[in-house]
N, C-alpha and C. Protein backbone atom coordinates (compact mmCIF):
# COMPACT_ATOMS: atom_id res chain seq x y z
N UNK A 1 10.23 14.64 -2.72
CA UNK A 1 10.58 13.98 -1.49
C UNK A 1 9.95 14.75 -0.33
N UNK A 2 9.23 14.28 0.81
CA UNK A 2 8.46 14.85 1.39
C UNK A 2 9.95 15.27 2.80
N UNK A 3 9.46 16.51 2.98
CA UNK A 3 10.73 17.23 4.07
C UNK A 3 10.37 16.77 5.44
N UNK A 4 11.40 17.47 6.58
CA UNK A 4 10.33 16.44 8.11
C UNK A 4 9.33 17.34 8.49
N UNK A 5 8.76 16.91 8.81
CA UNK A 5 7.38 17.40 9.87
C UNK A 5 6.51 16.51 9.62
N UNK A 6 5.41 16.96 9.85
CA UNK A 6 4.38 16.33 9.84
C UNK A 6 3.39 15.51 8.71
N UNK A 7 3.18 14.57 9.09
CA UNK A 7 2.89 13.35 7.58
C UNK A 7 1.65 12.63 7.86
N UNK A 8 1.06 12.18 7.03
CA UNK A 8 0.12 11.10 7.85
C UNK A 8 0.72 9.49 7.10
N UNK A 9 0.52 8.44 7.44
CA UNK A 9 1.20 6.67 6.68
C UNK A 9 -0.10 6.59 6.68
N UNK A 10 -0.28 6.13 5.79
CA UNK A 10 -1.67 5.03 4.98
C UNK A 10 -1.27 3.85 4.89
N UNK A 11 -1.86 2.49 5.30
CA UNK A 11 -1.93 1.48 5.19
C UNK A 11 -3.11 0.94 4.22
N UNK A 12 -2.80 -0.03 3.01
CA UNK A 12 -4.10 -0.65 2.76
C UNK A 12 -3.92 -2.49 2.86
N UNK A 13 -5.09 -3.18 3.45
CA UNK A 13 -4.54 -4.03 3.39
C UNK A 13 -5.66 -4.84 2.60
N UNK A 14 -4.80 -5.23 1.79
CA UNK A 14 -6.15 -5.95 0.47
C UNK A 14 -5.41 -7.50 0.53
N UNK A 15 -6.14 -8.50 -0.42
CA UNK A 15 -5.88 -9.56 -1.12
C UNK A 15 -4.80 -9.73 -2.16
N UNK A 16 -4.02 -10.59 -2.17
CA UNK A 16 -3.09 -10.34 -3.09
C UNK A 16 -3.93 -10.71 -4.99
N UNK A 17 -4.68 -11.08 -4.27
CA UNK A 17 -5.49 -11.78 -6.11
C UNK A 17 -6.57 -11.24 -6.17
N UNK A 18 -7.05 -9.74 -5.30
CA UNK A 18 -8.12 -9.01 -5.41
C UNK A 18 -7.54 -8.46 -6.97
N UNK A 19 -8.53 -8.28 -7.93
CA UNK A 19 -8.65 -7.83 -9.55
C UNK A 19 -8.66 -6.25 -9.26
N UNK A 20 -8.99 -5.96 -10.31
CA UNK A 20 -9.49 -4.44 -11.14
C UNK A 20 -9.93 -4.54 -12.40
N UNK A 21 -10.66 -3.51 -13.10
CA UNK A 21 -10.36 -4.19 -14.66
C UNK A 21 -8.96 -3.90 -15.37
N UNK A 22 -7.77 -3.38 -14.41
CA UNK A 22 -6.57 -3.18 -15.41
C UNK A 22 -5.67 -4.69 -14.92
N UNK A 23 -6.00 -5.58 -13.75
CA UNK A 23 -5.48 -6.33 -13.26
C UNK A 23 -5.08 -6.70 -11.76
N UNK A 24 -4.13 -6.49 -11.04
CA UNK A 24 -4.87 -6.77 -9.67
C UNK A 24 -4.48 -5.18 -8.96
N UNK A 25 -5.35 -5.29 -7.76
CA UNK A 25 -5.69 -4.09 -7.56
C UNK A 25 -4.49 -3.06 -6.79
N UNK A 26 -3.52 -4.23 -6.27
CA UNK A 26 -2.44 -3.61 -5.51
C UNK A 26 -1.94 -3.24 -6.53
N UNK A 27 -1.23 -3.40 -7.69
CA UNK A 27 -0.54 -2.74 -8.94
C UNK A 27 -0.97 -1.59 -9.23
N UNK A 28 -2.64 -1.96 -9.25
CA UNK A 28 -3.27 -0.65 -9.83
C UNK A 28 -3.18 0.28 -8.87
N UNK A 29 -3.49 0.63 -7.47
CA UNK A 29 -2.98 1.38 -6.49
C UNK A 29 -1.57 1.73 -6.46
N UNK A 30 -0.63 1.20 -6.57
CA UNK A 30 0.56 1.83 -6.66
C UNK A 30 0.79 2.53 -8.08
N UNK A 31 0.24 2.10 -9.00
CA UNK A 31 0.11 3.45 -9.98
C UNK A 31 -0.66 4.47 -9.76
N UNK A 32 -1.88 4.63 -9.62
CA UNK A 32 -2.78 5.67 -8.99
C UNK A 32 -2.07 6.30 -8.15
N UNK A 33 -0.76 5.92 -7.11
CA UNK A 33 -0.01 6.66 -5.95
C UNK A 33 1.29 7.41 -6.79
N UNK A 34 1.96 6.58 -7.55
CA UNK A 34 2.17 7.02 -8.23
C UNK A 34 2.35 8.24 -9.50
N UNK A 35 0.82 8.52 -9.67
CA UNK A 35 0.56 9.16 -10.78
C UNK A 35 -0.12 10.65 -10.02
N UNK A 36 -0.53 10.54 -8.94
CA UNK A 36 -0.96 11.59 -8.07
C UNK A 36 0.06 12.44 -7.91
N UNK A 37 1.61 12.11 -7.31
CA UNK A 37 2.87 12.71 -6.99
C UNK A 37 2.96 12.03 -5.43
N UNK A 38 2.56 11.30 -5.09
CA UNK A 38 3.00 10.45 -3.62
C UNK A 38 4.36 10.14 -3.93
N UNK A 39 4.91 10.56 -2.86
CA UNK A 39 6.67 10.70 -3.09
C UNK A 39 7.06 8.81 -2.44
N UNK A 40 6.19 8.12 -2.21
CA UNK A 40 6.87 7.14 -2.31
C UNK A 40 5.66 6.18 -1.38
N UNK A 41 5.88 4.70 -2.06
CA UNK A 41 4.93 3.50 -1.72
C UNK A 41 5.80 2.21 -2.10
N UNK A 42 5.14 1.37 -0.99
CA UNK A 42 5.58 0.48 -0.52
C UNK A 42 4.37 -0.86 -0.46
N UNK A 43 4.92 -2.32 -1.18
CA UNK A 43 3.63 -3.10 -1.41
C UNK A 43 4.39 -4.66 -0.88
N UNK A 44 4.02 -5.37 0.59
CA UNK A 44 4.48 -6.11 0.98
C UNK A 44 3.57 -7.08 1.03
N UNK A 45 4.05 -8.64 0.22
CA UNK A 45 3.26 -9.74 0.49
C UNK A 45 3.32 -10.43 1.76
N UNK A 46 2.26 -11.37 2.29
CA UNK A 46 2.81 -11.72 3.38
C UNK A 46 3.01 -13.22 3.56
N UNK A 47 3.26 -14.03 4.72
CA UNK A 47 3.83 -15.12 4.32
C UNK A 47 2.04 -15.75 4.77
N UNK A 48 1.58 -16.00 5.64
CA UNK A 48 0.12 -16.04 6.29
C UNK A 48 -0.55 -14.77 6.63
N UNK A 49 -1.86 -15.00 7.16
CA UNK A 49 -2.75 -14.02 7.31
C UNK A 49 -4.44 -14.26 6.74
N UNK A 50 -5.33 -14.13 8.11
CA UNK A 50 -6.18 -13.94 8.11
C UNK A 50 -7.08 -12.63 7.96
N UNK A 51 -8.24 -13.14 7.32
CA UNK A 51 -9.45 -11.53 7.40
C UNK A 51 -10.50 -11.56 8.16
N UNK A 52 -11.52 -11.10 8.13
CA UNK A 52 -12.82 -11.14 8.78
C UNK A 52 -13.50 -12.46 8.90
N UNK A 53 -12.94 -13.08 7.96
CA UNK A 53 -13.66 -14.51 7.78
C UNK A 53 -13.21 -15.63 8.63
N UNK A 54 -11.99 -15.36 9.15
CA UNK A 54 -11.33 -16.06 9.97
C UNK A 54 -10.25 -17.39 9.33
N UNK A 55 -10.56 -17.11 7.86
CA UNK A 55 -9.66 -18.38 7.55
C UNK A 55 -8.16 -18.07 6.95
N UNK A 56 -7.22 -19.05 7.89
CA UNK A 56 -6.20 -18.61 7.97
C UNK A 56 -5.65 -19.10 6.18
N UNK A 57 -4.85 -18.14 5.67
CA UNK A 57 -4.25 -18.18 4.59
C UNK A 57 -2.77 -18.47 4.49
N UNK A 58 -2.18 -19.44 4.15
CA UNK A 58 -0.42 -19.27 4.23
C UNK A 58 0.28 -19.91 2.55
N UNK A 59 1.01 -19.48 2.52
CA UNK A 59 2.18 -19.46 1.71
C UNK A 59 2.60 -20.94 1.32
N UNK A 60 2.65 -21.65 0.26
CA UNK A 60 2.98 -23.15 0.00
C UNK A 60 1.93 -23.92 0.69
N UNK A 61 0.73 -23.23 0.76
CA UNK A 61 -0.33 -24.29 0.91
C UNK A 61 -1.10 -25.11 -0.20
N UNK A 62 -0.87 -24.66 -0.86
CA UNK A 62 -1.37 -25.14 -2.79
C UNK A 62 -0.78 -24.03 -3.23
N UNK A 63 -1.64 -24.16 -4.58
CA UNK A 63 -1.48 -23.53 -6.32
C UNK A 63 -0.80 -21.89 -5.94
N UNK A 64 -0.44 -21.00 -6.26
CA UNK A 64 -0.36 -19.60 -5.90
C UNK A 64 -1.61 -18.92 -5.80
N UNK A 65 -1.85 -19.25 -6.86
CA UNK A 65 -2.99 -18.47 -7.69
C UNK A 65 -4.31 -18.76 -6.41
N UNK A 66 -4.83 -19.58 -5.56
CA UNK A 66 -5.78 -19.99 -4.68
C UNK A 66 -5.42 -19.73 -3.24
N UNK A 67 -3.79 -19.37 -2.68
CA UNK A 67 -3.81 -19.13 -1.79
C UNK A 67 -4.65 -17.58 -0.70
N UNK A 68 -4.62 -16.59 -1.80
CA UNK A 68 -5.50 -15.91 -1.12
C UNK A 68 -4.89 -15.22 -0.03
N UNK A 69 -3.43 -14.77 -0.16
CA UNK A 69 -2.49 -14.45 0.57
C UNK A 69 -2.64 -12.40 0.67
N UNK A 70 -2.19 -11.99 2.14
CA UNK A 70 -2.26 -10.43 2.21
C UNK A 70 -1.43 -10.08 1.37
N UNK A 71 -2.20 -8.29 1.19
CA UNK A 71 -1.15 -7.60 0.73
C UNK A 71 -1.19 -6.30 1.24
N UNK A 72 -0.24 -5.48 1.38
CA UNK A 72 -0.57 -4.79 2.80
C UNK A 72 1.04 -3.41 2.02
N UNK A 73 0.10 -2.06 1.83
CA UNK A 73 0.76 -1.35 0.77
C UNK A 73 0.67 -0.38 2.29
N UNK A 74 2.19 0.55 2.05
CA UNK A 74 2.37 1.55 3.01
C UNK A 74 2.24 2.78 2.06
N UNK A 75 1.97 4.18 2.72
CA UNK A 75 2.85 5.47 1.90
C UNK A 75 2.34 6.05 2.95
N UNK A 76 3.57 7.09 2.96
CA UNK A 76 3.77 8.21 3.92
C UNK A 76 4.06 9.77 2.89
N UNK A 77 3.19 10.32 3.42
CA UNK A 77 2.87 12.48 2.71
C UNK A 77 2.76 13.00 3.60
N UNK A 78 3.06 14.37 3.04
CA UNK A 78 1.77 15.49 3.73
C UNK A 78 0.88 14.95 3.96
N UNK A 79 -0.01 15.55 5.23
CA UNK A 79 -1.11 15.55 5.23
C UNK A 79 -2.52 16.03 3.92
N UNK A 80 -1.40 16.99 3.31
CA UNK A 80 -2.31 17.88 2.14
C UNK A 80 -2.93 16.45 1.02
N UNK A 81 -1.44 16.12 0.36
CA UNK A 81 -1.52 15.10 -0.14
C UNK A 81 -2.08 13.96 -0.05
N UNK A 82 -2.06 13.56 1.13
CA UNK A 82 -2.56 12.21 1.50
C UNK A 82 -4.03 12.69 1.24
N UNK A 83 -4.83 13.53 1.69
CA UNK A 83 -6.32 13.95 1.94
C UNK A 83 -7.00 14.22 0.55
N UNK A 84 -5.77 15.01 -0.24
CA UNK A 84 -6.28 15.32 -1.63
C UNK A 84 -6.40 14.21 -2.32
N UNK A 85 -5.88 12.80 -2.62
CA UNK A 85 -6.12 11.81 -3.32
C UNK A 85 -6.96 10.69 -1.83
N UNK A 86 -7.08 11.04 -0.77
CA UNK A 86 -8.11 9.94 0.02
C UNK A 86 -9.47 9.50 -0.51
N UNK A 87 -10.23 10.50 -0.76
CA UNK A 87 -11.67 9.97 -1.81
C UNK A 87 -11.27 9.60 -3.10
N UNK A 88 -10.53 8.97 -3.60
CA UNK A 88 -10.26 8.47 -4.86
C UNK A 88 -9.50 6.91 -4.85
N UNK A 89 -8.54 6.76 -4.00
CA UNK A 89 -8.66 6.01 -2.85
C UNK A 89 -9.11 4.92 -2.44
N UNK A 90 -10.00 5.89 -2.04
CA UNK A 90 -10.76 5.10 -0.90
C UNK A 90 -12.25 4.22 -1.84
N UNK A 91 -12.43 4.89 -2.85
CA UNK A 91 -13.21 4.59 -4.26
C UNK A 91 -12.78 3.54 -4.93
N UNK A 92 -11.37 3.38 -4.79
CA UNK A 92 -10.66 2.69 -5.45
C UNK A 92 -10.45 0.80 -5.09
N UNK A 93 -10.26 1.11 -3.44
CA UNK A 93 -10.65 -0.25 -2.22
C UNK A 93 -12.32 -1.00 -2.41
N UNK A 94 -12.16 -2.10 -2.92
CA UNK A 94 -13.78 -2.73 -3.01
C UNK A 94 -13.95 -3.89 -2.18
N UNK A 95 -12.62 -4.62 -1.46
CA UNK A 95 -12.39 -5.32 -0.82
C UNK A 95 -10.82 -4.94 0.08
N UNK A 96 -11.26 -5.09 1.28
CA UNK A 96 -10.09 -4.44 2.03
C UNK A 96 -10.20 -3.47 3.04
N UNK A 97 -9.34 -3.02 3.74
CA UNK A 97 -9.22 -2.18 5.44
C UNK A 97 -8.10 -1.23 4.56
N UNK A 98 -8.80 0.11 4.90
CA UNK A 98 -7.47 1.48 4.60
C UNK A 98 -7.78 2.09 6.02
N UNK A 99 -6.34 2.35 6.90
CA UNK A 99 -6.28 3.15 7.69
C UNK A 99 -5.22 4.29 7.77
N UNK A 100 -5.47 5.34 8.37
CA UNK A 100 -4.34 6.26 8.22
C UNK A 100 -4.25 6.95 9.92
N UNK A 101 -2.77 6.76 9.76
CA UNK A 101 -2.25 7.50 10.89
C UNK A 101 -1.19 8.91 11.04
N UNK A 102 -1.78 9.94 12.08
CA UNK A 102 -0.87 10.84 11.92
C UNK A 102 1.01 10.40 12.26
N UNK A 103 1.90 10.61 11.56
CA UNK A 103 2.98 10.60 11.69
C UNK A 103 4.14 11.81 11.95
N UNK A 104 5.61 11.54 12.25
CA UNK A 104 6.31 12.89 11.58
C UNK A 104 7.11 11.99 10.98
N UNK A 105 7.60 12.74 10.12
CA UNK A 105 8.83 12.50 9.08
C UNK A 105 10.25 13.09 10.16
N UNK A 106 10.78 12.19 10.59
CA UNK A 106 12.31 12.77 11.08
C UNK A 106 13.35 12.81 10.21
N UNK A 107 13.44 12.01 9.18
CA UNK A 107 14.67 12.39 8.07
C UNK A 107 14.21 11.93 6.82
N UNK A 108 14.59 12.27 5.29
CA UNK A 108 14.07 12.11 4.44
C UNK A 108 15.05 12.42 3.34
N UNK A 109 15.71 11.45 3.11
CA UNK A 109 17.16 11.85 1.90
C UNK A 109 16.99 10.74 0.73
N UNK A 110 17.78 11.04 -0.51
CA UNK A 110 17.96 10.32 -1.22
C UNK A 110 19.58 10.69 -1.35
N UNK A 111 20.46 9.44 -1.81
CA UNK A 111 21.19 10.06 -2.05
C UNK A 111 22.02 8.65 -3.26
N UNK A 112 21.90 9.38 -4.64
CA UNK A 112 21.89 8.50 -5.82
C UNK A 112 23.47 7.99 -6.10
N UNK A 113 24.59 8.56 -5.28
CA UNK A 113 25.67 7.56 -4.90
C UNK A 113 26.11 6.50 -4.44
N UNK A 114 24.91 6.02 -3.91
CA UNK A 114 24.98 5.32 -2.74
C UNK A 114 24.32 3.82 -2.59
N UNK A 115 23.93 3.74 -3.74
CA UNK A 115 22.77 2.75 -4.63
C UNK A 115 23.81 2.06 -5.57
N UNK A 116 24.15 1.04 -5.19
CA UNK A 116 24.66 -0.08 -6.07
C UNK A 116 24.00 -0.38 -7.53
N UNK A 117 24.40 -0.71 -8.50
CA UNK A 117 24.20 -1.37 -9.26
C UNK A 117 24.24 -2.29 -9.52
């Protein structure tokens, strides 16, 4: 669990039906974040949303599979962390915008009582 101070948030914002060869690429990024020790990631679809191309994409416009809808993954580290897996990353994005911003962490708890079942 990353303590407070200082952090940088990574944003990536890809396609929700962008591939990989293990399957689509946001899955595969949150394992890669995952498997590094990133203490935690976050992968939000969206309801519309446009790219560079300008064509707007939304939600119950047809098939799933053709909408072509964002997907837009957060994680917040160290700075150490974030930098040590960034060229791998960033290798990893073949379609898509990654940006990163400096942050702080003001609180950072888990607390496994407190979590319903």
């Amino acid at each position: 669990m990353p303590v407070a101070g200082p952090a940088l948030k990574v944003t990536v914002h890809l396609n929700q039906d962008t591939g990989s060869t293990n399957g689509f690429l946001h899955d595969d990024i949150l394992a890669f974040l995952q498997s590094k020790g990133i203490d935690g990631a976050t992968a939000f679809r969206a309801h519309a949303g446009f790219g560079v191309h300008r064509q707007l994409h939304t939600s119950g416009a047809g098939d799933t599979a053709g909408e072509h809808l964002p997907v837009v993954l957060y994680f917040v580290d160290t700075p150490e962390k974030v930098r040590a897996i960034l060229p791998e990353l960033l290798s990893m994005v073949t379609d898509g915008l990654v940006e990163a911003h400096p942050t702080e962490i003001l609180k950072s708890i888990t607390t496994a009582e407190k979590v319903l079942s």
